[in-house]
Structure formats: structure tokens, C-alpha cells
Protein backbone atom coordinates (compact mmCIF):
# COMPACT_ATOMS: atom_id res chain seq x y z
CA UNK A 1 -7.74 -5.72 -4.27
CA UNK A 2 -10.27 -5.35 -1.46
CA UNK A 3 -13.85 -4.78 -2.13
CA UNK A 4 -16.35 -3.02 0.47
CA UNK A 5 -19.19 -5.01 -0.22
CA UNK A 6 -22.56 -3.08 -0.51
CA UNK A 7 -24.86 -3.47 2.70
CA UNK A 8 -28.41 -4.08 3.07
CA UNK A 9 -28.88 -0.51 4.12
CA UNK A 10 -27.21 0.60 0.86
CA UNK A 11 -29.53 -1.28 -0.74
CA UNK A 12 -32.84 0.11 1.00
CA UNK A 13 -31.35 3.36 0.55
CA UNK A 14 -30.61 2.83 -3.19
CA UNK A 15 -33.95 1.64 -3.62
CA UNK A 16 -36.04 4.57 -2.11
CA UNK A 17 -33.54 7.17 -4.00
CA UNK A 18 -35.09 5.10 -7.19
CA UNK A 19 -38.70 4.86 -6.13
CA UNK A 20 -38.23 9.11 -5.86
CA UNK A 21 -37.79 9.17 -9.27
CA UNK A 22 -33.41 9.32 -9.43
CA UNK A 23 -32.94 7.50 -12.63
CA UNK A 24 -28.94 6.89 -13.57
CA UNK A 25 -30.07 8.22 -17.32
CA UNK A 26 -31.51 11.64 -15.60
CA UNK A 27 -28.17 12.30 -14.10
CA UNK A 28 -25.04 13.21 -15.20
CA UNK A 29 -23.57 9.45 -15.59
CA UNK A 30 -20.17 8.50 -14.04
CA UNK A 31 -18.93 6.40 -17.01
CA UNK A 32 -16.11 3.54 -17.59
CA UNK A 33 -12.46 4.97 -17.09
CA UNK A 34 -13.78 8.11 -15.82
CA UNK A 35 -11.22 9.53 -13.05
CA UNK A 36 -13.28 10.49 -9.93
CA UNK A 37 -13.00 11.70 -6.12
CA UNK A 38 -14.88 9.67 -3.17
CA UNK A 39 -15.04 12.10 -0.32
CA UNK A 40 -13.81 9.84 2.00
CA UNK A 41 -11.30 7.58 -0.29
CA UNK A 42 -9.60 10.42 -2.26
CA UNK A 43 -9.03 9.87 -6.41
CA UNK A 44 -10.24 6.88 -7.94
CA UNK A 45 -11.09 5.50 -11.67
CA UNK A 46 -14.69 3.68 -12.67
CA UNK A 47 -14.26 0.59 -13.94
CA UNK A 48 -17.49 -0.86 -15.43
CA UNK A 49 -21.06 0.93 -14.37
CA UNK A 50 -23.73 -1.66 -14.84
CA UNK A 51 -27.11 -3.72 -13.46
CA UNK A 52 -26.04 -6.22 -10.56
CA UNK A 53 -28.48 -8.54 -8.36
CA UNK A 54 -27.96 -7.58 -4.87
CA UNK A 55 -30.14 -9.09 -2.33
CA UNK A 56 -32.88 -10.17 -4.66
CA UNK A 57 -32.65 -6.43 -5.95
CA UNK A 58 -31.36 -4.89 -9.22
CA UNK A 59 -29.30 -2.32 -8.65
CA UNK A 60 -27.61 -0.35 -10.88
CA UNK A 61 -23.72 -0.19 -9.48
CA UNK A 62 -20.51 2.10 -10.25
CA UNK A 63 -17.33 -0.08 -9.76
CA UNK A 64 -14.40 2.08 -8.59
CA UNK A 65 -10.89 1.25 -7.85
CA UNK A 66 -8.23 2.97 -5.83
CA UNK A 67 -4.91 2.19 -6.92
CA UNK A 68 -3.27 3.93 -3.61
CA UNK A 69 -5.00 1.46 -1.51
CA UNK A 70 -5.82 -1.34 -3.59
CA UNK A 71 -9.40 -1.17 -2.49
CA UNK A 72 -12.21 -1.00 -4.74
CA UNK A 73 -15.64 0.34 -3.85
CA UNK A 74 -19.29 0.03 -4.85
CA UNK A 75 -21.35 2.57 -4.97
CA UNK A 76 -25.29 2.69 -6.48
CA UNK A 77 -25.68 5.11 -9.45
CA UNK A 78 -29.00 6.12 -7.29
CA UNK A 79 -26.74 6.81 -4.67
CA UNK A 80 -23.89 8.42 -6.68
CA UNK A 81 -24.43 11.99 -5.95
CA UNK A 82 -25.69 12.00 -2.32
CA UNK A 83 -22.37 9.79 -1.20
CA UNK A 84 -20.27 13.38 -2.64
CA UNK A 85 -18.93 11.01 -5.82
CA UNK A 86 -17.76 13.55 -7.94
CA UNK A 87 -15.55 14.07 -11.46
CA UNK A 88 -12.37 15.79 -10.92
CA UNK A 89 -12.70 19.71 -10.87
CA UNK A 90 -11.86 22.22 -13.60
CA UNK A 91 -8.09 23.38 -13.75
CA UNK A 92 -9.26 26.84 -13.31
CA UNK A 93 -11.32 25.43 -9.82
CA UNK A 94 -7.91 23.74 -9.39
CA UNK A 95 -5.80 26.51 -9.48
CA UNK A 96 -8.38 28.67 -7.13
CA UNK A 97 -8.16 25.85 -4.79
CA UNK A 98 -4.13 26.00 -4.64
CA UNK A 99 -4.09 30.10 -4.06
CA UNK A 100 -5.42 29.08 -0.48
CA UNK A 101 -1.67 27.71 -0.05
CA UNK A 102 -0.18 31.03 -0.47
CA UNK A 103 -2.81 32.83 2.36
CA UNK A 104 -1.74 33.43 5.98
CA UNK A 105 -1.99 30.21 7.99
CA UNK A 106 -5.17 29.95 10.10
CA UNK A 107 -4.36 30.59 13.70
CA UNK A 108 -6.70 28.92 16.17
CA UNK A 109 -6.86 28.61 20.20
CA UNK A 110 -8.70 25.10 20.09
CA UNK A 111 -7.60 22.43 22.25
CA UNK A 112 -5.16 19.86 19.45
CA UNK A 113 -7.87 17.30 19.93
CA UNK A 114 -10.81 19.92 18.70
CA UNK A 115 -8.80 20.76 15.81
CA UNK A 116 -7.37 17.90 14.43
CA UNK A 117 -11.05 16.43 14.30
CA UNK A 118 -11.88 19.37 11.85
CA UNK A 119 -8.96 19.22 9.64
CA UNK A 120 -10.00 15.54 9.39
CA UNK A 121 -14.04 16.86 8.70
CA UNK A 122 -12.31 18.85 5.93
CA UNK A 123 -10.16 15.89 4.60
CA UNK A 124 -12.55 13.36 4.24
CA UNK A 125 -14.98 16.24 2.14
CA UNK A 126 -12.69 15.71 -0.47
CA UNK A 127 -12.88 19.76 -1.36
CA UNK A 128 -9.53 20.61 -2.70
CA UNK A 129 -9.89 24.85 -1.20
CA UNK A 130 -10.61 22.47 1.98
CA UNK A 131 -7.40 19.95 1.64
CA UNK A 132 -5.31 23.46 0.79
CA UNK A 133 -6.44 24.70 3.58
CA UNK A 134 -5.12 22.14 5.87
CA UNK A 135 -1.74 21.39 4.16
CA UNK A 136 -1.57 25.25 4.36
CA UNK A 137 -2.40 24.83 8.01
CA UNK A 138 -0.26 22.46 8.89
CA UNK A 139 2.72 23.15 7.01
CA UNK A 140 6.05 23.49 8.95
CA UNK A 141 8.81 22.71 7.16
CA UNK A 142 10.45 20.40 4.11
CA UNK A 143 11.45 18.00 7.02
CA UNK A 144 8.47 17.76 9.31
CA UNK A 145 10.73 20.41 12.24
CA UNK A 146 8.27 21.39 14.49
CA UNK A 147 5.27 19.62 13.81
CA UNK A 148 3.62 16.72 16.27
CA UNK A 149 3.29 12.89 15.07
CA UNK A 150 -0.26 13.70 14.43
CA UNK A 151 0.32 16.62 12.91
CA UNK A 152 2.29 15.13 10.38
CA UNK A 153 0.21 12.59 9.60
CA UNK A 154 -2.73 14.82 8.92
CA UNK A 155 -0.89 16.92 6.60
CA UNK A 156 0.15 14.10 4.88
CA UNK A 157 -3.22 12.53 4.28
CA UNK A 158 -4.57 16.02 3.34
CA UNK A 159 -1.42 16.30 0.92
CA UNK A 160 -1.77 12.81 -0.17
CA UNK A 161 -5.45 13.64 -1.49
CA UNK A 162 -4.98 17.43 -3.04
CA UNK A 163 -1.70 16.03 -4.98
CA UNK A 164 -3.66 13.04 -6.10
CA UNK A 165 -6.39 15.36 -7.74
CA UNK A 166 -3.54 17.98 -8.67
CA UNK A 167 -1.96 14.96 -10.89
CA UNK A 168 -4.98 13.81 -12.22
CA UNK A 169 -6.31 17.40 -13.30
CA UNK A 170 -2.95 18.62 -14.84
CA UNK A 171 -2.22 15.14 -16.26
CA UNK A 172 1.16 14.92 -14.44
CA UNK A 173 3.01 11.98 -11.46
CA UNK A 174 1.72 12.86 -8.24
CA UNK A 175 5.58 12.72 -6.96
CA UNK A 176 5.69 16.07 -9.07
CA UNK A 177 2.17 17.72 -7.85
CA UNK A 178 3.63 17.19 -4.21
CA UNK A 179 6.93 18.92 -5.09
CA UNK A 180 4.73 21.31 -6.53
CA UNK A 181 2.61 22.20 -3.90
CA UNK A 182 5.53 22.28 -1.59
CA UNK A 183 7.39 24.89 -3.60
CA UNK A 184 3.96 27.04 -3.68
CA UNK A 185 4.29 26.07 0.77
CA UNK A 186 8.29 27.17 0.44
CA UNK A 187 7.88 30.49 -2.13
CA UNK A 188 4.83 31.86 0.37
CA UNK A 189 6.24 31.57 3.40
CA UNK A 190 8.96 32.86 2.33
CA UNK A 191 6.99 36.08 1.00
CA UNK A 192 4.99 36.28 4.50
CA UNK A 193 8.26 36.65 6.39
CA UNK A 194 9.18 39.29 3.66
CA UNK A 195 6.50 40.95 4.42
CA UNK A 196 5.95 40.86 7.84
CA UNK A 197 10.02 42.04 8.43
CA UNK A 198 8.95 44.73 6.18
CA UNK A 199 6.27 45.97 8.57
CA UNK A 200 7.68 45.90 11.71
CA UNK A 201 11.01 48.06 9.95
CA UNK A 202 8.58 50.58 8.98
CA UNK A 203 6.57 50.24 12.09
């Protein structure tokens, strides 16, 4: 498992978050075999919290490991908050999150290139309304019909990260929090087009 080693800038910024008085004891602490969310890495699980020597420096570290990747990350408890490390959300926050799936798709007029750098903005902030709203976005069909190589791949990632969280929140695989998510996709779509035949026969 790769590790991202923790860079002298990490450590100067660690150290001034410290000096202004962010103590790991007067936050709320990430602790051993919590499950968490890196913005940028998706779901992950602590694996030891504790004072390493860095540089000449104490620092005190948060070890997390990311079984989809086989990475594992380092990240100062100083630092926790201000990278976006989180805990997974509620299951009520969860379920709010996943009633974005059954809005309208977001129609925009922006050049592929604009766009596709802001569903990645919203992917890598690790906000599950903002993952729903690109798989929601992006969603064609069950076998990809209609959608761009890039496309694809960015609904994937986004559906790779909401699904992770989905599993971890309702304690379930994440094969089953995909199928899940694309029945919620299938069932409203399938309403829209209700609807929308509905209004233009009584139009």
C-alpha cells in the first residue's frame, strides 16, 4: 500500500495551525477504526492517530487507508479539519443527499471542457448532494448509450464515491448501494417522462 508522505509544507502548515492554539484534544478527534471521507480520496478508515517525528518536529498524525486504491494517507490532526477530513454523514443527511437523484437533470450551455472541470470541483468536495448531483447529471442509461468516454468516466468516479459513503452509512456492499442508486436513476426517469407525456397530452 502506497503512502503520500507528508511534505515540509505540511509540516510548516501543521505547525502554525498549532502555534494558533488548534489542539487535537479541543477538536472533535478522528479516532482508530473510525470510517471517514477525504475530499479528494473518497471513503477511507483511520488506522492509528498518534505523535510522529517529522522533520525534527512532533506532529501529531491521523493514519488513513483506502482500500479502493491501496493508498494510505497522512494527514496532521492540526490539519484535520481545514484538509475537509470528515466522519461519514447522518443517514437522514444521506438520504437528503440521494433525493437530488430523483430532480430534473441540470441542463447547461457550457462548452464540455467548462463543465466537466466543475463536475470534477464537485467530485473531489466529497459532498454527497454534490456527487448526486453529478451522477444525476450525467446519467444516461444502464449501459453507458449516449454518453462520451469522459462522460462516463466522470459519472463513474462521482458514483464510485457517493456508493462508497452510501455503503458505509447504511452498513451494506457497495455492489448493492450502486444498484441502488441506479434503480433511484431508472424509477425517476422513468417518472419525468411520465410526467412530461402527461403535459404535453393536456397541453
Amino acid at each position: 500500500m502506497a503512502a503520500i508522505p507528508v511534505t515540509a509544507a505540511m509540516v510548516t502548515a501543521a505547525l502554525e495551525a498549532t502555534a494558533a492554539k488548534v489542539r487535537p484534544k479541543d477538536a472533535d478527534p478522528f479516532r482508530k477504526g473510525d470510517a471517514v471521507v477525504y475530499p479528494t480520496h473518497g471513503v477511507g478508515r483511520v488506522d492509528s492517530v498518534g505523535v510522529e517525528d517529522i522533520a525534527g518536529h512532533q506532529l501529531h498524525l491521523i493514519h488513513i487507508s483506502f482500500d479502493d486504491n491501496q493508498m494510505t494517507l497522512r494527514v496532521p490532526v492540526a490539519r484535520a479539519r481545514a484538509s475537509g477530513l470528515r466522519k461519514l454523514v447522518s443517514p437522514e443527511a444521506m438520504t437528503e443527499a440521494l433525493a437530488t437523484l430523483k430532480l430534473n437533470p441540470r441542463v447547461s450551455r457550457l462548452m464540455w471542457a467548462k463543465r466537466s472541470q466543475e463536475y470534477m470541483m464537485k467530485i473531489n468536495t466529497g459532498d454527497p448532494v454534490l456527487l448526486s448531483q453529478v451522477v444525476r447529471d450525467l446519467y444516461s442509461s444502464g449501459d453507458g448509450a449516449g454518453s462520451s468516454f469522459s462522460q462516463r468516466n466522470l459519472f463513474e468516479l462521482a458514483l464510485e464515491r457517493l456508493s462508497a459513503e452510501y455503503a458505509a452509512v447504511y452498513h451494506t456492499t457497495k455492489p448493492e448501494a450502486i444498484e441502488q442508486i441506479n434503480q433511484t436513476l431508472r424509477d425517476a426517469r422513468g417518472d419525468n417522462q411520465t410526467e412530461r407525456r402527461a403535459a404535453a397530452a393536456s397541453a
